[in-house]
Protein backbone atom coordinates (compact mmCIF):
# COMPACT_ATOMS: atom_id res chain seq x y z
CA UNK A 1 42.50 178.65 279.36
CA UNK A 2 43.10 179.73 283.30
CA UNK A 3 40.62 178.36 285.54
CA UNK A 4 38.70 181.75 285.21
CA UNK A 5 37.48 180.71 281.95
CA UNK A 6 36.21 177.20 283.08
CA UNK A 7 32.29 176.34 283.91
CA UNK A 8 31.10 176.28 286.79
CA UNK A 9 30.59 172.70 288.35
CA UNK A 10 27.08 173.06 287.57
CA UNK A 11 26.96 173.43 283.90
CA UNK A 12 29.93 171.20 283.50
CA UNK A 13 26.88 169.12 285.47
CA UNK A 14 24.26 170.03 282.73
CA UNK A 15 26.23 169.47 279.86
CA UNK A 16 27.31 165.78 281.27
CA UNK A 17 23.30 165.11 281.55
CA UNK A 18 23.24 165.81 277.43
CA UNK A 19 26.06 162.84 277.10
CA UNK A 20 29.02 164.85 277.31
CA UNK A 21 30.55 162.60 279.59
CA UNK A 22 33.83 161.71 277.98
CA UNK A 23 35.46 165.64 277.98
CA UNK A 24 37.11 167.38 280.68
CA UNK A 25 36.13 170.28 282.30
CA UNK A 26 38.42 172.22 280.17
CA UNK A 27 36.87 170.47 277.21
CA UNK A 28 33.26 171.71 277.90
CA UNK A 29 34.59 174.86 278.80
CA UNK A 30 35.59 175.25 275.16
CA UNK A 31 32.45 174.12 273.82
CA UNK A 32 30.34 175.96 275.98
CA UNK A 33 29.43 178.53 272.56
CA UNK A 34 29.34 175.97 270.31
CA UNK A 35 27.05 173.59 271.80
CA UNK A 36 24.46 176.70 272.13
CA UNK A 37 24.83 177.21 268.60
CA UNK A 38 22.68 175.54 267.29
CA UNK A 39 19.93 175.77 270.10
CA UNK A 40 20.29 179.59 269.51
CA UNK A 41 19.27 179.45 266.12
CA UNK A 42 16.31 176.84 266.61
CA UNK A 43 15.01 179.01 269.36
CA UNK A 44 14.98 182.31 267.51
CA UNK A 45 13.67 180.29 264.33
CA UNK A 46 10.84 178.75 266.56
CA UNK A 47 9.66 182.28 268.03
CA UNK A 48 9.19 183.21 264.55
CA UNK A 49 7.46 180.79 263.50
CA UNK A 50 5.35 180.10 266.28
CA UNK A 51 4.92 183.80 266.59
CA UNK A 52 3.53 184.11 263.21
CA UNK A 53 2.24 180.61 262.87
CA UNK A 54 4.15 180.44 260.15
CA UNK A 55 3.53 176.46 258.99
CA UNK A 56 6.71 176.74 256.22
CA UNK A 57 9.48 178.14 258.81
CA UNK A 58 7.83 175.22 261.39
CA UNK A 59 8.32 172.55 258.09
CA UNK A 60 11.76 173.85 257.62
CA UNK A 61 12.58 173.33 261.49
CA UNK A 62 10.63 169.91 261.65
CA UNK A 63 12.80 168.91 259.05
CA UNK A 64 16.00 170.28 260.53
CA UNK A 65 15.20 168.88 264.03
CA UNK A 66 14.37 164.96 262.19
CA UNK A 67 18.00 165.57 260.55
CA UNK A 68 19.46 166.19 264.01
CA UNK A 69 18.09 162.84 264.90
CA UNK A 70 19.58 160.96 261.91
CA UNK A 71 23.04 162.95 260.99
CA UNK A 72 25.73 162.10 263.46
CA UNK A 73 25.82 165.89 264.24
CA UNK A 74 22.61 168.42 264.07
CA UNK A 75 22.55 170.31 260.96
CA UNK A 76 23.72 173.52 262.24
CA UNK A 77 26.56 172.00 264.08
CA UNK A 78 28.22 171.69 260.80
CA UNK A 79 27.55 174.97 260.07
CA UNK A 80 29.74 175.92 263.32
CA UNK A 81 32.12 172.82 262.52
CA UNK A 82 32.85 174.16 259.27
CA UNK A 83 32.29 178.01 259.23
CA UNK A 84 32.96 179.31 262.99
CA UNK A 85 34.90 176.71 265.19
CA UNK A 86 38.38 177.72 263.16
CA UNK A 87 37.33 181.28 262.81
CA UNK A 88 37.05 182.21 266.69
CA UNK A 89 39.63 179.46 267.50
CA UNK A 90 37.55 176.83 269.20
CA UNK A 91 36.98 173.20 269.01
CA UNK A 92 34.98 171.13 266.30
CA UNK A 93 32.09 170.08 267.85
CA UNK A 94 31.89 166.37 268.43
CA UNK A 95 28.79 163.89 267.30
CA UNK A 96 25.71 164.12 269.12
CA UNK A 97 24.71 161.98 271.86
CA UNK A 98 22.04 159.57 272.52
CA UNK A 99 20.46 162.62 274.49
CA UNK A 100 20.63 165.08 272.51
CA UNK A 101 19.57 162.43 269.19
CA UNK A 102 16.43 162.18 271.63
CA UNK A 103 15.90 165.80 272.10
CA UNK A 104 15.94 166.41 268.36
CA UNK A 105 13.52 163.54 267.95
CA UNK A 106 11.01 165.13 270.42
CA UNK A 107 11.49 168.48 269.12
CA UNK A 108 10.57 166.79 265.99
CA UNK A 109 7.25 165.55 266.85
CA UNK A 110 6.44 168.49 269.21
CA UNK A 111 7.28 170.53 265.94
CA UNK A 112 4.69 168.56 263.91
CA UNK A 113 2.30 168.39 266.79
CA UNK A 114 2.21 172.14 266.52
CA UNK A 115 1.82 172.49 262.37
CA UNK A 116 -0.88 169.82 262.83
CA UNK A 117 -2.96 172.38 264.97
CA UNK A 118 -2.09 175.16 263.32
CA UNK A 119 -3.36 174.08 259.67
CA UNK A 120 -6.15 172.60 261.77
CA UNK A 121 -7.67 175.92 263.12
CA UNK A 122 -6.94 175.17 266.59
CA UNK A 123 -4.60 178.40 266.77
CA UNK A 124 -4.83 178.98 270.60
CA UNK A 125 -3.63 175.21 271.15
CA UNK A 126 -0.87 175.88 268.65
CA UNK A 127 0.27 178.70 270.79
CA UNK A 128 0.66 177.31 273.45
CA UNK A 129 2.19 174.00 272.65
CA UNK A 130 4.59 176.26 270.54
CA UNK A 131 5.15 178.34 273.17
CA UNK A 132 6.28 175.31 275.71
CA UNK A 133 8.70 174.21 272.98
CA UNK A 134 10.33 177.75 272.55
CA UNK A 135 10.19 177.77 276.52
CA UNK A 136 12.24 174.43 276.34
CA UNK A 137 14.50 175.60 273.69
CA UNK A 138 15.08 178.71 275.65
CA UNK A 139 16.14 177.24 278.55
CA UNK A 140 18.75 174.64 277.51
CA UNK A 141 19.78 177.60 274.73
CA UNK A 142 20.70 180.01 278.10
CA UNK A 143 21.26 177.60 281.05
CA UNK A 144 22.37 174.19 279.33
CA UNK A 145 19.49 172.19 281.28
CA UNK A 146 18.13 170.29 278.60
CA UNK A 147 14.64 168.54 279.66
CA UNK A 148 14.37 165.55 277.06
CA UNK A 149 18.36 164.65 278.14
CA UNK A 150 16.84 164.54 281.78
CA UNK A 151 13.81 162.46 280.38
CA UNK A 152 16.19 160.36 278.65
CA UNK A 153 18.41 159.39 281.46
CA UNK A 154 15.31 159.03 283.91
CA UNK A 155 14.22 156.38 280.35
CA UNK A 156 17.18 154.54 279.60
CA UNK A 157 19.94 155.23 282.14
CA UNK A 158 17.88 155.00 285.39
CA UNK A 159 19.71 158.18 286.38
CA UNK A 160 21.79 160.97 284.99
CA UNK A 161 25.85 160.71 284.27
CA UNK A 162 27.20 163.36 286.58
CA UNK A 163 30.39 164.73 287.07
CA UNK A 164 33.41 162.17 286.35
CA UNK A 165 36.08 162.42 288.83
CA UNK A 166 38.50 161.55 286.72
CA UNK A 167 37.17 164.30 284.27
CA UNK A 168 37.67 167.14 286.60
CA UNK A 169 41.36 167.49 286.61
CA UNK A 170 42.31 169.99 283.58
């Protein structure tokens, strides 16, 4: 991989904020589709559903998003561990981190938040809290900034992990 193909210092940035703080730039670089993956298809699952307020698609995707919270890796990382990675020549994806465990797990709740008011009645406040978690999903899905990784450094770390030093060399 020439240097071409490498991140730019600010998503290797973004990606360190979700716990990816062990890999090189070259590393992330080669994870870069992978790690979308599965934000990808939770996004375009979650416009659906939200969309149509579609309380069994949201189940399904509550469900999912509580597995990415217990299984070392999310549930559709193994799908692109096991179906794509070899495929298009890329590396496995490794275990989630702490961040990303708490994204899933506020993803989960927001998720349920959002069921609750839709089989409630209260269809416009389903919208919108939908809506913020497909806006969410949308951005770390496209840009890598992931919100609850930020929330969970500003929690538990005191501050984000930024770029390693050592880490930058390929």
């Amino acid at each position: 991989m020439t240097d071409q193909n490498l991140l730019s210092a600010s998503r290797i940035n973004r990606l360190r904020v979700q716990g990816y703080t062990t890999q090189s730039p070259l590393e992330l670089s080669q994870l870069a589709f992978g790690n979308r993956f599965a934000y990808r298809i939770c996004t375009a699952l979650l416009v659906v559903g939200v969309a149509t307020a579609n309380t069994p698609l949201l189940s399904f995707m509550l469900v999912i998003a509580a597995l990415g919270v217990l299984l070392p890796n999310h549930p559709f990382d193994y799908i692109y561990n096991q179906l794509l990675a070899k495929r298009m020549n890329k590396p496995k994806l490794p275990k989630r981190s702490k961040q990303l465990k708490f994204a899933c797990a506020v993803a989960t709740l927001w998720i349920a938040a959002t069921i609750y008011l839709f089989t409630s009645g209260f269809l416009t406040t389903g919208y919108v809290m939908g809506s913020i978690l497909i806006g969410i999903a949308f951005t770390v899905s496209t840009t890598d900034f992931c919100l609850p990784s930020v929330i969970y450094n500003t929690i538990f770390l005191r501050t984000p992990p930024l770029t390693n030093p050592k880490t930058q060399t390929s």
